[in-house]
Protein backbone atom coordinates (compact mmCIF):
# COMPACT_ATOMS: atom_id res chain seq x y z
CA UNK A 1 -10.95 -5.55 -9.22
CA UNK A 2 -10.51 -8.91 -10.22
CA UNK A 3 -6.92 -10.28 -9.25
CA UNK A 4 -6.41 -7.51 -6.54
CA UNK A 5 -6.21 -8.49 -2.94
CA UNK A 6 -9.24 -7.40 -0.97
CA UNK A 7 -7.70 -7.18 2.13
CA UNK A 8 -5.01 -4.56 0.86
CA UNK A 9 -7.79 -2.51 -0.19
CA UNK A 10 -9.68 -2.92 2.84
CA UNK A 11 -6.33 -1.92 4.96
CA UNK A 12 -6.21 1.43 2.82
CA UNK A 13 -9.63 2.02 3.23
CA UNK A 14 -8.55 1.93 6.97
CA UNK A 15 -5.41 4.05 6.87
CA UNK A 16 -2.52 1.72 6.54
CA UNK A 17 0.37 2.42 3.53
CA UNK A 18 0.38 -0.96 1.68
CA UNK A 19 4.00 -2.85 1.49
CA UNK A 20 3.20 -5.88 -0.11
CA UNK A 21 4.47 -8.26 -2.93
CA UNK A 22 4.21 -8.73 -6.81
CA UNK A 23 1.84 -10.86 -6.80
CA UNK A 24 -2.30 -10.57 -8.25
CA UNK A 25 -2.91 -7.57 -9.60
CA UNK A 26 -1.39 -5.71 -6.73
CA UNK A 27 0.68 -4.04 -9.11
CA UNK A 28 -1.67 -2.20 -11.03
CA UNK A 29 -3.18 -0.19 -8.21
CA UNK A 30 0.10 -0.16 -6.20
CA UNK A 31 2.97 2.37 -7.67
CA UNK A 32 6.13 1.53 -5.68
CA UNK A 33 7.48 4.52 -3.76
CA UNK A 34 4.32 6.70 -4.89
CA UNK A 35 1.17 5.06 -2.47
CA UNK A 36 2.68 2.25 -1.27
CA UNK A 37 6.05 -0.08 -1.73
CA UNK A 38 6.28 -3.28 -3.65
CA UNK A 39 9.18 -5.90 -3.19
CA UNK A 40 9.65 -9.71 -4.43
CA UNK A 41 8.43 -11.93 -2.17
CA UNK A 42 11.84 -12.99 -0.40
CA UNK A 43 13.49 -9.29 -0.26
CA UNK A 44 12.77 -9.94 3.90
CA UNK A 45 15.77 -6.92 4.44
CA UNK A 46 13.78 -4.32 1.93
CA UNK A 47 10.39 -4.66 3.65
CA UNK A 48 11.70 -4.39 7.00
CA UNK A 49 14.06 -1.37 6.26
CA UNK A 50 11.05 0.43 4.36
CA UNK A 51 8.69 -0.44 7.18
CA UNK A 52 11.67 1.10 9.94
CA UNK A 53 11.80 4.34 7.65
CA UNK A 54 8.28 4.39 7.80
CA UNK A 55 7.91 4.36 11.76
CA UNK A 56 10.27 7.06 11.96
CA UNK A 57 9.66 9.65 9.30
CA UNK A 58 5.64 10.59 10.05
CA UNK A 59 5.72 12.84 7.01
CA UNK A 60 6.29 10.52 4.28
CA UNK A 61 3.67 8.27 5.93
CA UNK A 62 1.60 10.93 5.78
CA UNK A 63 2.55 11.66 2.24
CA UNK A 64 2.11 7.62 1.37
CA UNK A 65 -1.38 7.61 3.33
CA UNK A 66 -2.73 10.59 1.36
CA UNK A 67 -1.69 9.62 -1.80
CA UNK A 68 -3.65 5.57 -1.11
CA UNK A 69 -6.78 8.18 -1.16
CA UNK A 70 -6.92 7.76 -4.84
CA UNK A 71 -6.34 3.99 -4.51
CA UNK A 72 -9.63 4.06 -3.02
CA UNK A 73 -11.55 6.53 -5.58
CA UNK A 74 -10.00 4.85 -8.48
CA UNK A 75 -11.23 1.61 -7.78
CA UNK A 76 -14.86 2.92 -6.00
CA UNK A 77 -14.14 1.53 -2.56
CA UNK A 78 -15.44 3.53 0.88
CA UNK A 79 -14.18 2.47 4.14
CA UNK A 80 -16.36 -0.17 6.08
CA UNK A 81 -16.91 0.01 10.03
């Protein structure tokens, strides 16, 4: 887990759909368009439109938040309270 941003995992452990940035080792848990969405840091337009499409189409979320599950199996992680 070396390299990979704690805090992303800890906001899947808690239900959220990762959009984040190549950067760490984000990318190897992270599949963009499969369990989360990756962009280059300055793309401000592509995060906000994918974070819009998001908020109004509940079934990919859905989709997105199911499929972070294995995020959390593949790299051993349980949700804290």
């Amino acid at each position: 887990m070396e390299g990979q941003s704690i805090v992303v995992l800890d906001a899947i452990a808690n239900g959220c759909v990762p959009i984040t940035s190549f950067v760490g080792g984000l990318n190897e848990i992270i599949s963009h368009g499969k369990n989360g969405f990756m962009f280059d840091y300055d793309d401000y337009d592509g995060q906000f439109l994918k974070i819009k499409e998001l908020c109004q189409n509940q079934y990919l979320l859905m989709q997105l938040r199911n499929q972070t599950k294995q995020i959390l199996e593949n790299n051993q992680c349980k949700k804290t309270t």
